[in-house]
N, C-alpha and C. Protein backbone atom coordinates (compact mmCIF):
# COMPACT_ATOMS: atom_id res chain seq x y z
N UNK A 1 -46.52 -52.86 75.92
CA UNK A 1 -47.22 -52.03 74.97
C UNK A 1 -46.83 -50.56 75.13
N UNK A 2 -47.27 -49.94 76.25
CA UNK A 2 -46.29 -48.88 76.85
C UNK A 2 -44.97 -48.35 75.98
N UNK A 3 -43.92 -48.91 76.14
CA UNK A 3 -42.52 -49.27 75.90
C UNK A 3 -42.56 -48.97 74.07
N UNK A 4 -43.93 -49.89 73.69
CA UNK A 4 -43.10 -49.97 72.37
C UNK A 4 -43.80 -47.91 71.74
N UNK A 5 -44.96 -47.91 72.17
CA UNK A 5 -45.16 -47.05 71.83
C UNK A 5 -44.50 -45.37 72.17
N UNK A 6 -43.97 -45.17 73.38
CA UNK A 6 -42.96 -44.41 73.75
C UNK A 6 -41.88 -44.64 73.00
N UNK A 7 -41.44 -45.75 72.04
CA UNK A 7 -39.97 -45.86 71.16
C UNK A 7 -41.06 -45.24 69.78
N UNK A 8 -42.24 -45.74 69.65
CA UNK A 8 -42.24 -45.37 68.59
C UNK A 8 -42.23 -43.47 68.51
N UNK A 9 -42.96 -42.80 69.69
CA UNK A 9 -43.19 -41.05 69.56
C UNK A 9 -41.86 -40.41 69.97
N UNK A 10 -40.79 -41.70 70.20
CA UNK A 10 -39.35 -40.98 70.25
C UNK A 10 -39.22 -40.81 68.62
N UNK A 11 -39.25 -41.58 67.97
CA UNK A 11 -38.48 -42.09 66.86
C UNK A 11 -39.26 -41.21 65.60
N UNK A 12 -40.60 -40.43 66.34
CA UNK A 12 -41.34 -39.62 65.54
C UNK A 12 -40.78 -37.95 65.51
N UNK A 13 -40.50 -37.80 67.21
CA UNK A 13 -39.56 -36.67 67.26
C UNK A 13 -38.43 -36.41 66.95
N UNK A 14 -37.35 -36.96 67.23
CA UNK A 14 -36.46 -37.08 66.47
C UNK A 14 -36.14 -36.33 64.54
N UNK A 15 -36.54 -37.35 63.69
CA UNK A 15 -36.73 -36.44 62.37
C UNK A 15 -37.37 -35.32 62.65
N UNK A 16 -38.11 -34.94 63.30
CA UNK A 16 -39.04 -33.42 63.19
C UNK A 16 -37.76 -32.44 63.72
N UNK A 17 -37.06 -32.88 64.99
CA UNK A 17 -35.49 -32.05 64.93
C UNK A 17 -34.35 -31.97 64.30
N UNK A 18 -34.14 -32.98 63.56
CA UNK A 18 -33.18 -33.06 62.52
C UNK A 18 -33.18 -32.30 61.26
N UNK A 19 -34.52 -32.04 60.91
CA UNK A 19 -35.08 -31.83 59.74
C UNK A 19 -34.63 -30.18 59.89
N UNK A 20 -34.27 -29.36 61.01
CA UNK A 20 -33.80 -28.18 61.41
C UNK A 20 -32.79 -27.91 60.62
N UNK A 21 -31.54 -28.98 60.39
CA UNK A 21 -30.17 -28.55 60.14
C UNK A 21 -29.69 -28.09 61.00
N UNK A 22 -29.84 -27.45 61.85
CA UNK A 22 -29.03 -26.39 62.48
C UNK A 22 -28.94 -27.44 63.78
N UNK A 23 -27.59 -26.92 64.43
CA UNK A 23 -27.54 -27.25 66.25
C UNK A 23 -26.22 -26.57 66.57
N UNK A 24 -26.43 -26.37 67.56
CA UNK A 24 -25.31 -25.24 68.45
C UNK A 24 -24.31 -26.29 69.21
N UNK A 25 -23.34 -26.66 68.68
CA UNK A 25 -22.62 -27.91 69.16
C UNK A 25 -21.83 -27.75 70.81
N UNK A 26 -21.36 -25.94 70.32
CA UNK A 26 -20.85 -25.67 71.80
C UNK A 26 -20.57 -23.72 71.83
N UNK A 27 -20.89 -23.28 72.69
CA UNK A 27 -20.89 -22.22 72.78
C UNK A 27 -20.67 -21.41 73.59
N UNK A 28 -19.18 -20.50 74.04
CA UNK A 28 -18.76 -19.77 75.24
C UNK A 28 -18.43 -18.68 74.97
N UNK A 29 -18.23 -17.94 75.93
CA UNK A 29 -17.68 -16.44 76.16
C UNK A 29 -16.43 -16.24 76.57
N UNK A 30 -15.17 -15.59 75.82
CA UNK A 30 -13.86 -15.22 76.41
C UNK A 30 -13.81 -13.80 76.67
N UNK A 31 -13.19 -13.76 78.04
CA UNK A 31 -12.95 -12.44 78.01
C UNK A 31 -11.32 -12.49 77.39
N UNK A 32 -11.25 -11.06 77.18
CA UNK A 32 -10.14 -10.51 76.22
C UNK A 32 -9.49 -9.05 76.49
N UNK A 33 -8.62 -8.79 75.92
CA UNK A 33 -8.50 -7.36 75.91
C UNK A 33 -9.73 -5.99 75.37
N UNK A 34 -9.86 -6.64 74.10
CA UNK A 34 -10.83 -6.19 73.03
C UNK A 34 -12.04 -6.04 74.06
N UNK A 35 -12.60 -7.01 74.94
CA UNK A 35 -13.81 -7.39 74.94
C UNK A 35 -14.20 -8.52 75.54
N UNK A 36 -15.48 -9.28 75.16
CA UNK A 36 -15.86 -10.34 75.37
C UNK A 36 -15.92 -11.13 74.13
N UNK A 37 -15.59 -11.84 73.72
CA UNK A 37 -15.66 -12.94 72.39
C UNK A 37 -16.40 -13.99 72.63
N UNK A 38 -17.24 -14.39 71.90
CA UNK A 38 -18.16 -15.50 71.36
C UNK A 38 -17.32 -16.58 71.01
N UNK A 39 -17.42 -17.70 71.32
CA UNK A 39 -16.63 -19.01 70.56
C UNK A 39 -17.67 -19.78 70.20
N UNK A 40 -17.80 -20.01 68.97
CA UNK A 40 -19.65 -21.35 69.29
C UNK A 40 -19.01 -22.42 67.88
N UNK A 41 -19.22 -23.03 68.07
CA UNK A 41 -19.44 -24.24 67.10
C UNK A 41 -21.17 -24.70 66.66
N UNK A 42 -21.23 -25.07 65.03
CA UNK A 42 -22.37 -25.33 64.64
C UNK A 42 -21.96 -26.63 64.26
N UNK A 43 -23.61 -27.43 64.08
CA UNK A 43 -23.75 -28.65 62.91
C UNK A 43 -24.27 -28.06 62.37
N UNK A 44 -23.85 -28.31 61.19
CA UNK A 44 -25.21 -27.40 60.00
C UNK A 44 -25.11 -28.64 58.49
N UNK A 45 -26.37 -28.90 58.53
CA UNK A 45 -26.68 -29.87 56.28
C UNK A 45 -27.43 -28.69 55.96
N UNK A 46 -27.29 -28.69 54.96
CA UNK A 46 -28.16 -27.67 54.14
C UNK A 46 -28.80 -28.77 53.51
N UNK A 47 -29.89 -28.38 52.85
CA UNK A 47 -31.17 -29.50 52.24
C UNK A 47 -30.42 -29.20 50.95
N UNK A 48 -31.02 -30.14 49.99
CA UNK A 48 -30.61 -29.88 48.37
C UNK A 48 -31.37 -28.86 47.94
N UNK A 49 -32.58 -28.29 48.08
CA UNK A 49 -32.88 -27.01 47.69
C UNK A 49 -31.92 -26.17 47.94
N UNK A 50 -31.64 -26.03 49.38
CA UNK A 50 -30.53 -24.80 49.48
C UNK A 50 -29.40 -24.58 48.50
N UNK A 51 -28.98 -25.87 48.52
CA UNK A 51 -27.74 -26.48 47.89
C UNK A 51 -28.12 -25.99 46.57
N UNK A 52 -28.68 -26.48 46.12
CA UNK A 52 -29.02 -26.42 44.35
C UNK A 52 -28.92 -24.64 44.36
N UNK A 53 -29.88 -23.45 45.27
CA UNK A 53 -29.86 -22.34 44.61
C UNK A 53 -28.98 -21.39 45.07
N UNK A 54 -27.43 -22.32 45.65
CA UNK A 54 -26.28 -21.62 45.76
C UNK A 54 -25.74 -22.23 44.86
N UNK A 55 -26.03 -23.42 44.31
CA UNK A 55 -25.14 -23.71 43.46
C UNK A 55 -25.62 -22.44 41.72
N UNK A 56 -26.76 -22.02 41.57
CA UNK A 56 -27.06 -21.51 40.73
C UNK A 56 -26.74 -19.53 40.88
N UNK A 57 -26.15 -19.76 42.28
CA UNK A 57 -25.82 -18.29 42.19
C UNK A 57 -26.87 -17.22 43.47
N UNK A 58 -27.43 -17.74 44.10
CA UNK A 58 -28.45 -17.30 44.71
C UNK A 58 -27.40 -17.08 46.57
N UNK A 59 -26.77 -15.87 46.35
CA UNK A 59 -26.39 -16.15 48.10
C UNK A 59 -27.10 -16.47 49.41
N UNK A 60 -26.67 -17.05 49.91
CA UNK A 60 -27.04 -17.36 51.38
C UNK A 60 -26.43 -16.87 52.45
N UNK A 61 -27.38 -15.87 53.63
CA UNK A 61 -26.77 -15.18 54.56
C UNK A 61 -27.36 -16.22 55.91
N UNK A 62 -26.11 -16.35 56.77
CA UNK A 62 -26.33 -16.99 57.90
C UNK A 62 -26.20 -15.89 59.33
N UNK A 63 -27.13 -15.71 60.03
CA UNK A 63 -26.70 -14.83 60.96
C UNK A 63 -26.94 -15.68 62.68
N UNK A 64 -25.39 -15.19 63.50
CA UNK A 64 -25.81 -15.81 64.31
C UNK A 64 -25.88 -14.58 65.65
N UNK A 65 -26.96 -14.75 66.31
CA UNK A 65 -27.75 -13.83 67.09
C UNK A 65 -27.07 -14.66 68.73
N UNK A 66 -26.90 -13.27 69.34
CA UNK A 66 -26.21 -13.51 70.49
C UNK A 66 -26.81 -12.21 71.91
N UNK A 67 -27.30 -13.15 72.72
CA UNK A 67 -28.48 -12.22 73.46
C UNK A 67 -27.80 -12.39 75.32
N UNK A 68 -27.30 -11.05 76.11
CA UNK A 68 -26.63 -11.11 77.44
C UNK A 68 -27.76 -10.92 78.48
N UNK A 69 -28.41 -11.86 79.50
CA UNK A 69 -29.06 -11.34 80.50
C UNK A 69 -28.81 -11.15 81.40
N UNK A 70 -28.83 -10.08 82.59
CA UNK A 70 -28.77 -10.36 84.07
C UNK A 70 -29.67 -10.77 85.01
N UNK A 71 -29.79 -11.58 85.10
CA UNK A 71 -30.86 -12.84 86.12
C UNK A 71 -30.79 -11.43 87.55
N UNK A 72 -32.35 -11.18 87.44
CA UNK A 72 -32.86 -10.50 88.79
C UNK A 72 -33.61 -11.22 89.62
N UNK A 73 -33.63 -10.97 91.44
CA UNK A 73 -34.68 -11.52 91.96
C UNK A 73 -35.72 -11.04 92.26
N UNK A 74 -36.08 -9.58 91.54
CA UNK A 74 -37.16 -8.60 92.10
C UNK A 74 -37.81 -8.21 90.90
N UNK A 75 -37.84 -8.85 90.09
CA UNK A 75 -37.72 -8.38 88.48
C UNK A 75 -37.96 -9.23 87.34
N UNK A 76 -37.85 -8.54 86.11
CA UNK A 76 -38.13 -9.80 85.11
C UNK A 76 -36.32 -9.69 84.96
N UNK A 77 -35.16 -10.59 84.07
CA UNK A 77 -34.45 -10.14 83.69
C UNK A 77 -33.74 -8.80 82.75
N UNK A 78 -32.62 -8.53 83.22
CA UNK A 78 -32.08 -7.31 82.49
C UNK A 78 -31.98 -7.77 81.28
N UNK A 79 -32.18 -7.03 80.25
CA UNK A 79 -31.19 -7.49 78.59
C UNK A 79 -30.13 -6.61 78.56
N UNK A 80 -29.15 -7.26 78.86
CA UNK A 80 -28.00 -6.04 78.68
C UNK A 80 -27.26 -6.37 77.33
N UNK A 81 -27.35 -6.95 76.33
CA UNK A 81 -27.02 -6.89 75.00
C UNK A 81 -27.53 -7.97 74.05
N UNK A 82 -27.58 -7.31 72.80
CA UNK A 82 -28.49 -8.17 71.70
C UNK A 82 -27.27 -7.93 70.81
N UNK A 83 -26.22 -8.72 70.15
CA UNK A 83 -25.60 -8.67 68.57
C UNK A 83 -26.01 -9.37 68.24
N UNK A 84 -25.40 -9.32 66.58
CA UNK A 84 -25.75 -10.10 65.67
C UNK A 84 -24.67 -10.18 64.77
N UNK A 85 -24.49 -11.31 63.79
CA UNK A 85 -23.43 -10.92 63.29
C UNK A 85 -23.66 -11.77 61.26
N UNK A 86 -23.48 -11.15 60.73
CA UNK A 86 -24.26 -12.28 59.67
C UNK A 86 -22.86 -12.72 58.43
N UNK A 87 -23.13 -14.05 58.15
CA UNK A 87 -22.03 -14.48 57.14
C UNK A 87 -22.64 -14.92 55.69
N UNK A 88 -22.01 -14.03 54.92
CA UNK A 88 -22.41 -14.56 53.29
C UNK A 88 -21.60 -15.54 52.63
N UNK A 89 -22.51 -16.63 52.54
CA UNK A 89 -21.71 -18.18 51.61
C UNK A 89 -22.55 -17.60 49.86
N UNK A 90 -21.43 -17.51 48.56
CA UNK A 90 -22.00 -17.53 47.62
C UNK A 90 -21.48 -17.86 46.52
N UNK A 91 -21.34 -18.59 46.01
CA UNK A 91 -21.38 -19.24 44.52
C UNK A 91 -21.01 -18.45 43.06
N UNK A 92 -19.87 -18.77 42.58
CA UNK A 92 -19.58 -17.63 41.53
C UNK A 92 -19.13 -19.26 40.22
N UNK A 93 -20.71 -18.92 39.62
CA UNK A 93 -20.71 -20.09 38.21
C UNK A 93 -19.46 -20.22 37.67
N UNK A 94 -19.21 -18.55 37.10
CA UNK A 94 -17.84 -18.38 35.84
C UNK A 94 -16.86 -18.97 36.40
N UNK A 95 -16.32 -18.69 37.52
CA UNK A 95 -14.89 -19.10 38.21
C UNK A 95 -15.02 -20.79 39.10
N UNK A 96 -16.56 -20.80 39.49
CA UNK A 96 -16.68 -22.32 40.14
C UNK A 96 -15.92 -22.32 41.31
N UNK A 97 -15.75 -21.26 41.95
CA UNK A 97 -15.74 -20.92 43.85
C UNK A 97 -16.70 -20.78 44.67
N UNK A 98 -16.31 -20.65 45.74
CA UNK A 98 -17.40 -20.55 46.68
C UNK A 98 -16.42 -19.24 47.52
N UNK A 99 -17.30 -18.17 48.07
CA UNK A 99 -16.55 -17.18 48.26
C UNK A 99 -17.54 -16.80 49.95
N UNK A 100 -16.82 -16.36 50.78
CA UNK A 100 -17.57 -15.86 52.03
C UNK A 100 -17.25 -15.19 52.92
N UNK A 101 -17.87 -14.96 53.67
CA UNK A 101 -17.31 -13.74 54.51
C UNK A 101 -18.28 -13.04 55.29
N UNK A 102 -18.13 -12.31 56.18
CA UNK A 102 -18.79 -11.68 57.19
C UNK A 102 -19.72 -10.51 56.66
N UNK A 103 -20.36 -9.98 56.49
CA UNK A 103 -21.18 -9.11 55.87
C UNK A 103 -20.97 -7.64 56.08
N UNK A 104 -19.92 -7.07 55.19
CA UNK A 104 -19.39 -5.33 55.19
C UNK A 104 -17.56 -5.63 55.72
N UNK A 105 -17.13 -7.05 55.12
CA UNK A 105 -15.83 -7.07 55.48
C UNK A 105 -15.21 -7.66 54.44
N UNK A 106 -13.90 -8.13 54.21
CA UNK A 106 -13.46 -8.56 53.31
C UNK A 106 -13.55 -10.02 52.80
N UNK A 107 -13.94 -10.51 51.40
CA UNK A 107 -14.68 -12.20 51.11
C UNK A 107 -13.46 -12.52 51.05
N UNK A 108 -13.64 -13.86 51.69
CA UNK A 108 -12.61 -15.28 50.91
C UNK A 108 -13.05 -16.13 50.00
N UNK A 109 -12.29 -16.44 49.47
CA UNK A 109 -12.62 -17.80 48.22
C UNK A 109 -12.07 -19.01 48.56
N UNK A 110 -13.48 -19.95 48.63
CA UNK A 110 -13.38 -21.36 48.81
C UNK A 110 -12.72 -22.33 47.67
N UNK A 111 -11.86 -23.49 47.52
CA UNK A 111 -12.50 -24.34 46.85
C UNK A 111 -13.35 -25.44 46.40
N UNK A 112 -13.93 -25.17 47.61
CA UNK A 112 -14.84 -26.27 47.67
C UNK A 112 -16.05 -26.11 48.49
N UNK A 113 -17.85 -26.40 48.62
CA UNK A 113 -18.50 -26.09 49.38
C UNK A 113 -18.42 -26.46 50.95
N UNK A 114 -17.28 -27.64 50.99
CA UNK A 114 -17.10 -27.76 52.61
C UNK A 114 -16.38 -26.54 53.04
N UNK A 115 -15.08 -26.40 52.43
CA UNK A 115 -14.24 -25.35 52.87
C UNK A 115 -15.15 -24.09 53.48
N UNK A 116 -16.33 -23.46 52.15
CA UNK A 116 -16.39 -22.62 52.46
C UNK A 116 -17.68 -22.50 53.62
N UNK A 117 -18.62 -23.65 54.12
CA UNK A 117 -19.72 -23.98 54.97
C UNK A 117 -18.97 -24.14 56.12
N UNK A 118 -17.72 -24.34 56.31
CA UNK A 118 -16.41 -23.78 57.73
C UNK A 118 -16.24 -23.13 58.03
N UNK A 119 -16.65 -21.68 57.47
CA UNK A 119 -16.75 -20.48 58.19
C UNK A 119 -18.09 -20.15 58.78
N UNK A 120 -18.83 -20.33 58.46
CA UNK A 120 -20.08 -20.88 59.22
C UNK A 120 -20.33 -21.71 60.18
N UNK A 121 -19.58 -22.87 60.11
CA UNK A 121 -19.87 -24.15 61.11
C UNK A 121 -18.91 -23.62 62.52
N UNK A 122 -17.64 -23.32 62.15
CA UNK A 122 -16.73 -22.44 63.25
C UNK A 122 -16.14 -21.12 62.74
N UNK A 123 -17.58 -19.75 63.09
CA UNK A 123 -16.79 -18.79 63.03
C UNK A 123 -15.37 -18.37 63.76
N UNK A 124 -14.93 -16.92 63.29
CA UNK A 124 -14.01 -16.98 64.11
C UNK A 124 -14.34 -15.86 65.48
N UNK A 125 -13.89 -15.99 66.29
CA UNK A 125 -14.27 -15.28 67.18
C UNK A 125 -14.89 -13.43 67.64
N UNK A 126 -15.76 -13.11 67.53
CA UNK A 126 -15.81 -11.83 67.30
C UNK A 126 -15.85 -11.52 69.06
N UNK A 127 -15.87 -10.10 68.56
CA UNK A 127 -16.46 -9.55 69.92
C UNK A 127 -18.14 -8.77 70.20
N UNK A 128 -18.52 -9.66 71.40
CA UNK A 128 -20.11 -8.79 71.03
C UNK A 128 -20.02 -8.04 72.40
N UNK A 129 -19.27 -7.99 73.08
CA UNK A 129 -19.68 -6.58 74.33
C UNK A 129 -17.95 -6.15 74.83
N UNK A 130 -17.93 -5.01 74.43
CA UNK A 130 -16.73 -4.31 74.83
C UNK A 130 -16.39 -4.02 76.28
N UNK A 131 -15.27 -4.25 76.42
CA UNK A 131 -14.73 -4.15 77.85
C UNK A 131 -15.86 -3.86 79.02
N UNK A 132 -16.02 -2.54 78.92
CA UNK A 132 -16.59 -2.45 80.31
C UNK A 132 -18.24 -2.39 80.21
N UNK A 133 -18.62 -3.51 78.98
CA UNK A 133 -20.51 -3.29 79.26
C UNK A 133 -20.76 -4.06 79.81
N UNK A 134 -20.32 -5.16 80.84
CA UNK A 134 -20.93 -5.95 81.66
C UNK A 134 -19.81 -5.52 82.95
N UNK A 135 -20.98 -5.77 84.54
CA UNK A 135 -20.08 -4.95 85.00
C UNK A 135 -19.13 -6.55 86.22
N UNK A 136 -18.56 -6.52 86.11
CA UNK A 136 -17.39 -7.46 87.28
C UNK A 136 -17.64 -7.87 88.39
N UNK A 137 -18.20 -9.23 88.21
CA UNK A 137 -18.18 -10.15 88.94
C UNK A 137 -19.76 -10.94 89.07
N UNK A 138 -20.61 -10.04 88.17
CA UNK A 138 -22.03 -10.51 88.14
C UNK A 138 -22.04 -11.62 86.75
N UNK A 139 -23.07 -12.78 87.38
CA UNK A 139 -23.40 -13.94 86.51
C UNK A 139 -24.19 -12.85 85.13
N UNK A 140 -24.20 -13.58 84.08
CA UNK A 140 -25.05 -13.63 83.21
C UNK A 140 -25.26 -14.57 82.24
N UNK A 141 -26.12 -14.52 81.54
CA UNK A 141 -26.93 -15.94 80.81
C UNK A 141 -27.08 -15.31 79.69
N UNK A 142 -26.44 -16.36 78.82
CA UNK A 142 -26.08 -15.95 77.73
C UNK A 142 -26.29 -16.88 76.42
N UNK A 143 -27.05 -16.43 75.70
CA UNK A 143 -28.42 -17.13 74.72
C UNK A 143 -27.59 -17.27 73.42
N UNK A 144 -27.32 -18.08 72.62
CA UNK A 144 -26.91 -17.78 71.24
C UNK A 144 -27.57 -19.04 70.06
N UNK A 145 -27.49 -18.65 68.92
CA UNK A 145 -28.49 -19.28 67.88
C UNK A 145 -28.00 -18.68 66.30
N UNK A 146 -27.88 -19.55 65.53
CA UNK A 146 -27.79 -19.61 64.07
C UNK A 146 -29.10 -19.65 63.34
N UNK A 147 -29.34 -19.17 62.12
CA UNK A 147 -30.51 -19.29 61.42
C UNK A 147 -29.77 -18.70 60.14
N UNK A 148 -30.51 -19.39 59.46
CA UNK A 148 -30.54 -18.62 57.86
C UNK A 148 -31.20 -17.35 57.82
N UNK A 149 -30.95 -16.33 57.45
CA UNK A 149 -31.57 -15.13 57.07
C UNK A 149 -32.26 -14.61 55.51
N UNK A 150 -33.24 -14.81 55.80
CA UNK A 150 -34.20 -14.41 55.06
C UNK A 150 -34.19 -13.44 54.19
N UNK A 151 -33.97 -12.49 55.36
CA UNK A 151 -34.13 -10.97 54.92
C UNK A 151 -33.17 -10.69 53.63
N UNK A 152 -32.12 -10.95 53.63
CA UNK A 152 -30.82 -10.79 52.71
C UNK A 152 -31.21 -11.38 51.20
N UNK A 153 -32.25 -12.46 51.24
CA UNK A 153 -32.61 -12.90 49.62
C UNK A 153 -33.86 -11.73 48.62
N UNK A 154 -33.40 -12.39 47.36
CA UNK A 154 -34.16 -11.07 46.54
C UNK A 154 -35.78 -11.42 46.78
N UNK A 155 -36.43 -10.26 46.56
CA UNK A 155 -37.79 -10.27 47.02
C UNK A 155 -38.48 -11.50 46.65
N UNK A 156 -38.02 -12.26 45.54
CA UNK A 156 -38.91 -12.78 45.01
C UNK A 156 -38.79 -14.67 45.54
N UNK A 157 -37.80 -14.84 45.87
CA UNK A 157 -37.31 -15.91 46.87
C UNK A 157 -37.71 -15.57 48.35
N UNK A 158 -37.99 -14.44 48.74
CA UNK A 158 -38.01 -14.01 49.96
C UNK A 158 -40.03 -14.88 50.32
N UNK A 159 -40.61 -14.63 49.02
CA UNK A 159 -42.05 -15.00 48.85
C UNK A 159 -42.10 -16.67 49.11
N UNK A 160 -41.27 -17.04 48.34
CA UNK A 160 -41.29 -18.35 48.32
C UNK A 160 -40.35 -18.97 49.34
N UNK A 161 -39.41 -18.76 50.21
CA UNK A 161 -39.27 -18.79 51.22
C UNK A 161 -39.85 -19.07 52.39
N UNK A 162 -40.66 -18.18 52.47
CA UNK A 162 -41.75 -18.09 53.51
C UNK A 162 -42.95 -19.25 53.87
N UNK A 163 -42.70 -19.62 52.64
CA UNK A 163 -44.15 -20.51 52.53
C UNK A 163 -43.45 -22.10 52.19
N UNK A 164 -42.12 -22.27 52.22
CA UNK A 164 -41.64 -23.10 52.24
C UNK A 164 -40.15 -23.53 52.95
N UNK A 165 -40.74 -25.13 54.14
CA UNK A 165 -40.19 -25.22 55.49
C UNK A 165 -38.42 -25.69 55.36
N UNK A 166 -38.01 -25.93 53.36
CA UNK A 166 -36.83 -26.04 53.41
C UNK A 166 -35.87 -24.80 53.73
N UNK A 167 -36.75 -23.70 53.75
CA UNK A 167 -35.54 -22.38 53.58
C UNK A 167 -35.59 -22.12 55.39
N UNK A 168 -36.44 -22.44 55.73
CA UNK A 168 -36.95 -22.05 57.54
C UNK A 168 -35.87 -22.51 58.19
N UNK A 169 -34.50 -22.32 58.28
CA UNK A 169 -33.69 -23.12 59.28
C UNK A 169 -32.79 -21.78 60.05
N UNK A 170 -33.02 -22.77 61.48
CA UNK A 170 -32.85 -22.01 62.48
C UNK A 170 -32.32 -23.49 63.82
N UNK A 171 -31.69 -22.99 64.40
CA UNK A 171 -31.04 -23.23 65.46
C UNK A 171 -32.32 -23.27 66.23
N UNK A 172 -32.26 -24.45 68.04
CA UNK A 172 -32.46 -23.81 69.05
C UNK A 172 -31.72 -22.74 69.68
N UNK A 173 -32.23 -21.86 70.43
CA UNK A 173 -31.40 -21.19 71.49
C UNK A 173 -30.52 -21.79 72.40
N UNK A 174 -29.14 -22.11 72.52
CA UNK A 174 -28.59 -22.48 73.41
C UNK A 174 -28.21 -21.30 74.63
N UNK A 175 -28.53 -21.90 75.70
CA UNK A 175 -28.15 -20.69 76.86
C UNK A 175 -27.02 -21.53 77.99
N UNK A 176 -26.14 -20.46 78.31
CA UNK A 176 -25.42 -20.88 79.32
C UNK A 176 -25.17 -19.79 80.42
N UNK A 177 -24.26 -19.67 81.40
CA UNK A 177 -24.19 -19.14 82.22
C UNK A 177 -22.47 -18.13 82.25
N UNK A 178 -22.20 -16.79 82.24
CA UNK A 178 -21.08 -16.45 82.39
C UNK A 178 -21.26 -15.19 83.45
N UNK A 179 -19.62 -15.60 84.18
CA UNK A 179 -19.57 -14.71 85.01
C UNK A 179 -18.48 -13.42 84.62
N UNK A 180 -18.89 -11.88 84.61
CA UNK A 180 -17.68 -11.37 83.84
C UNK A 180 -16.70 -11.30 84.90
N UNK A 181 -15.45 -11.03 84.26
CA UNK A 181 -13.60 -10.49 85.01
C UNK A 181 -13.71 -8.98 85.01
């Protein structure tokens, strides 16, 4: 009895996480010349609401938030950096593209909504901490997460948004561990 009922409050949790869209498939830090670079991979479905009010022209901004700590033993942790970085997927009726791009940089044009939900699913690598802001040879823990952004839709979607759990998608936090060079 046990048994069956533990399969059944698996099988209840489950959809309640799926229903997210979002998951952080894999996510690391390169060091570089530039910097430190982000590499992350997403799963991402968009629901048919979403779907439907990009298909009608309504952009969608995805931002993915990237947070550096230094683990203290006398202390709460350091935050030694918060970026962010946000990508616009959007829908152009007349021409029937899908166009996207990083937000204050130059768009590409999709032909198709997979093509263009690939720059999203594997950005390309940015940099979120320049050379010398972490200092050499100390661990840090390093948090990163996708979500739809809100903020970026017109006021009046922004209302209805809010109050409805198809537009709410967000990633867990995935955290891992890096040591800088």
């Amino acid at each position: 009895m046990r048994w069956w009922l533990a399969c059944f409050l698996m099988s209840a949790i489950v959809p309640a996480r799926a229903a997210d869209g979002i998951e952080v498939i894999q996510a690391h830090l390169e060091s570089s010349e530039e910097g430190y670079k982000l590499s992350a991979t997403f799963a991402l479905d968009l629901n048919h609401n979403l779907e439907e009010a990009l298909t009608r022209g309504i952009p969608l901004h995805f931002t993915t938030d990237v947070e550096l700590r230094r683990p203290r033993w006398y202390w709460f942790d350091e935050t030694t950096l918060n970026a962010s970085r946000t990508i616009r997927i959007e829908y152009n009726v007349l021409t029937r593209q899908y166009r996207g791009g990083v937000a204050g940089s130059v768009q590409q044009s999709f032909p198709s909504f997979e093509d263009a939900m690939s720059l999203v699913r594997r950005p390309s690598r940015w940099v979120v901490a320049e050379r010398g802001a972490l200092k050499p040879g100390e661990t840090y823990v390093v948090s990163t997460r996708l979500r739809l952004n809100l903020e970026y839709l017109p006021k009046p979607f922004q209302v209805n948004a809010l109050n409805n759990a198809d537009w709410r998608m967000s990633s867990d936090w995935r955290n891992f561990t890096f040591k800088a060079e």
